[in-house]
C-alpha atoms as a PDB file:
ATOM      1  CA  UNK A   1     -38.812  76.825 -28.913  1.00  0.00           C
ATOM      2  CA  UNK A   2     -37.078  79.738 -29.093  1.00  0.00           C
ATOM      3  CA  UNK A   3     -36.113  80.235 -25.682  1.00  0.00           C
ATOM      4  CA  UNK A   4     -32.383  80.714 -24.038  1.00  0.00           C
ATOM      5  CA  UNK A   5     -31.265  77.739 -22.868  1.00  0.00           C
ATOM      6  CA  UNK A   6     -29.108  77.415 -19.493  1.00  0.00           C
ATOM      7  CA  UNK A   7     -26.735  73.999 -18.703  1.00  0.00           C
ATOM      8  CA  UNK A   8     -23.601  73.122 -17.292  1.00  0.00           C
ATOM      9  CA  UNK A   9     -20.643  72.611 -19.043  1.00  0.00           C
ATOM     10  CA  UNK A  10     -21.166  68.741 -19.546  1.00  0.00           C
ATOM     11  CA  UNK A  11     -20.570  66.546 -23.144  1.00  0.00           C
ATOM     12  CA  UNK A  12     -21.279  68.570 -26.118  1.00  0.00           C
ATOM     13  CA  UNK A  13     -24.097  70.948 -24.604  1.00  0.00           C
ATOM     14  CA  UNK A  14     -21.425  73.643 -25.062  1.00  0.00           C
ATOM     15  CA  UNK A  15     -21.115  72.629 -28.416  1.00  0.00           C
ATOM     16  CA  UNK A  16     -25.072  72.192 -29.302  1.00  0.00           C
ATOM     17  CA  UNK A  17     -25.596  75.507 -27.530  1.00  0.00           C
ATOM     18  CA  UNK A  18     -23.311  78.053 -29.275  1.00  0.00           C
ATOM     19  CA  UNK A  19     -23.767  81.188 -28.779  1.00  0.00           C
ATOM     20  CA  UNK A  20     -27.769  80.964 -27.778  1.00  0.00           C
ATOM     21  CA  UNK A  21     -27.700  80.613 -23.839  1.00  0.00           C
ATOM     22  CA  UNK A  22     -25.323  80.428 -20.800  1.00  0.00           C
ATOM     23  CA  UNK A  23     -23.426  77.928 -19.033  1.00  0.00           C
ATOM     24  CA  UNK A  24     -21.880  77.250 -15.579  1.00  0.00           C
ATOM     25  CA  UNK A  25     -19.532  74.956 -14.575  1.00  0.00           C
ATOM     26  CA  UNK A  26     -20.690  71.617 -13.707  1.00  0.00           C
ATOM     27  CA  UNK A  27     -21.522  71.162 -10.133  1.00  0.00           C
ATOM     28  CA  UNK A  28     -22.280  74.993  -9.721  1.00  0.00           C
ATOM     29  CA  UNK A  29     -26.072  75.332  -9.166  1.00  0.00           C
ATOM     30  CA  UNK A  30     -25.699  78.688  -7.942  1.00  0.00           C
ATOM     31  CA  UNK A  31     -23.983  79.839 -11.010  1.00  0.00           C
ATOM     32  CA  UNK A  32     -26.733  77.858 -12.681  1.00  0.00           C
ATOM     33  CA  UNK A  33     -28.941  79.927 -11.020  1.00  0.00           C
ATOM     34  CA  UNK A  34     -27.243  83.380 -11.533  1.00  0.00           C
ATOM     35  CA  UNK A  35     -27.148  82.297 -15.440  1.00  0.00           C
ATOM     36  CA  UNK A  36     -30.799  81.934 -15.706  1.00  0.00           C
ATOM     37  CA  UNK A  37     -31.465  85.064 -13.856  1.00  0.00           C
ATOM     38  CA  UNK A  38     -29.620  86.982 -16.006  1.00  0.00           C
ATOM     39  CA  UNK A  39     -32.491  85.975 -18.974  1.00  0.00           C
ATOM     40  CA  UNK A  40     -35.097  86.613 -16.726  1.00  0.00           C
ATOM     41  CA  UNK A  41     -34.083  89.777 -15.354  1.00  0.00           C
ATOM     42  CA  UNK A  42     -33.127  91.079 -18.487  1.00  0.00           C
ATOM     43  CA  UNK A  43     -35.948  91.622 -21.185  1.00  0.00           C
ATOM     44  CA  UNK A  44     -33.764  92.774 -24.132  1.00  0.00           C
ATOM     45  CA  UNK A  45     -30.959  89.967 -23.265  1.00  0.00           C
ATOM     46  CA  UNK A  46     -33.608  87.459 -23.020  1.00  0.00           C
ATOM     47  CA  UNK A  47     -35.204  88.742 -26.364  1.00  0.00           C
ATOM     48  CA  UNK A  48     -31.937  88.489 -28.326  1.00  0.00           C
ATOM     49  CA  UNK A  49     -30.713  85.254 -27.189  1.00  0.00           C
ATOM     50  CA  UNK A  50     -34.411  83.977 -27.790  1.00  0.00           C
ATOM     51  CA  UNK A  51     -34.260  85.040 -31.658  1.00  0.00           C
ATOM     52  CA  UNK A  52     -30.407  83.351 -31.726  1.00  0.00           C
ATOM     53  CA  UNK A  53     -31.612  80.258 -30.347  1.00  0.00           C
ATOM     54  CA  UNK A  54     -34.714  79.857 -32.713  1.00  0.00           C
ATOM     55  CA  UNK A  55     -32.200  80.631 -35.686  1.00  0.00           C
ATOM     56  CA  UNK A  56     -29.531  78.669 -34.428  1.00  0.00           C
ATOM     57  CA  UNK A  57     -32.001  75.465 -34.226  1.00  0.00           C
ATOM     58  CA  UNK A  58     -33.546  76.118 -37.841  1.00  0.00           C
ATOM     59  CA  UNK A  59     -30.134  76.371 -39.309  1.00  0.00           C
ATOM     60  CA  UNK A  60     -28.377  73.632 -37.117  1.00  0.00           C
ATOM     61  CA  UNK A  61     -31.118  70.996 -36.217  1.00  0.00           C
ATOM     62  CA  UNK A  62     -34.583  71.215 -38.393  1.00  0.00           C
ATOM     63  CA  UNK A  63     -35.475  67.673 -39.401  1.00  0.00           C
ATOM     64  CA  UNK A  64     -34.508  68.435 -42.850  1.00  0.00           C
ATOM     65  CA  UNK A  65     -30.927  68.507 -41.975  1.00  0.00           C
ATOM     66  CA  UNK A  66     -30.272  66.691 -39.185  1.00  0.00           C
ATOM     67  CA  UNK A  67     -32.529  63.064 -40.763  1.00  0.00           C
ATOM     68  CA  UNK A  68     -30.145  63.010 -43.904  1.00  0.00           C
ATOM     69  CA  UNK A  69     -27.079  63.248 -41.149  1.00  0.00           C
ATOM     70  CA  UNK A  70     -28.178  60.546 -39.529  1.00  0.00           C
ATOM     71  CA  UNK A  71     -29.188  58.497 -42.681  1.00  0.00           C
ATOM     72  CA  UNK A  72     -25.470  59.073 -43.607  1.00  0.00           C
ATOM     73  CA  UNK A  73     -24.468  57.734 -40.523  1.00  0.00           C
ATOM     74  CA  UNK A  74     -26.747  54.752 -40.621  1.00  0.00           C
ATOM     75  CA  UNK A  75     -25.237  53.854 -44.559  1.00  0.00           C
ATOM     76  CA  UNK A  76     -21.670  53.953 -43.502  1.00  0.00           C
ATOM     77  CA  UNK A  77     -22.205  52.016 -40.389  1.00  0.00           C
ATOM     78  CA  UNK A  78     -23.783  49.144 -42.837  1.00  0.00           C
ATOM     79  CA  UNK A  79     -20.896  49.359 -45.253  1.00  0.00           C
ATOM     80  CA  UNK A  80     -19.054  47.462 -42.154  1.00  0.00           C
END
């Protein structure tokens, strides 16, 4: 979507995120809170992570790339 993403620091949303949102430490919700602010307080910060996160999922997750991943997966697993 294109849009900065805020999460706690849970599994691999650190990992799926990069560098295209914020995160807080699990349990925080006012640091949750304070994260998202941030975006929507702050046009130009919003703006930039916005155009990082739409790149970030084109390069990282389009169905082009992530359906042969998975088909990979789905091979080896048979091979078993």
């Amino acid at each position: 979507c294109g849009v900065p993403c805020v999460s706690t620091e849970v599994g691999g949303v650190a990992d799926t995120l990069g560098d295209t949102g914020a995160m807080a430490p699990l349990g925080d919700v006012d640091g949750l809170a304070r994260q998202a602010l941030r975006f929507l307080e702050d046009p130009d910060l919003h703006r930039e992570h916005s155009k990082r996160c739409r790149e970030r999922a084109e390069r990282c997750f389009a169905q082009s790339i992530v359906v042969p991943r998975y088909l990979d997966v789905y091979r080896e697993a048979l091979k078993d």
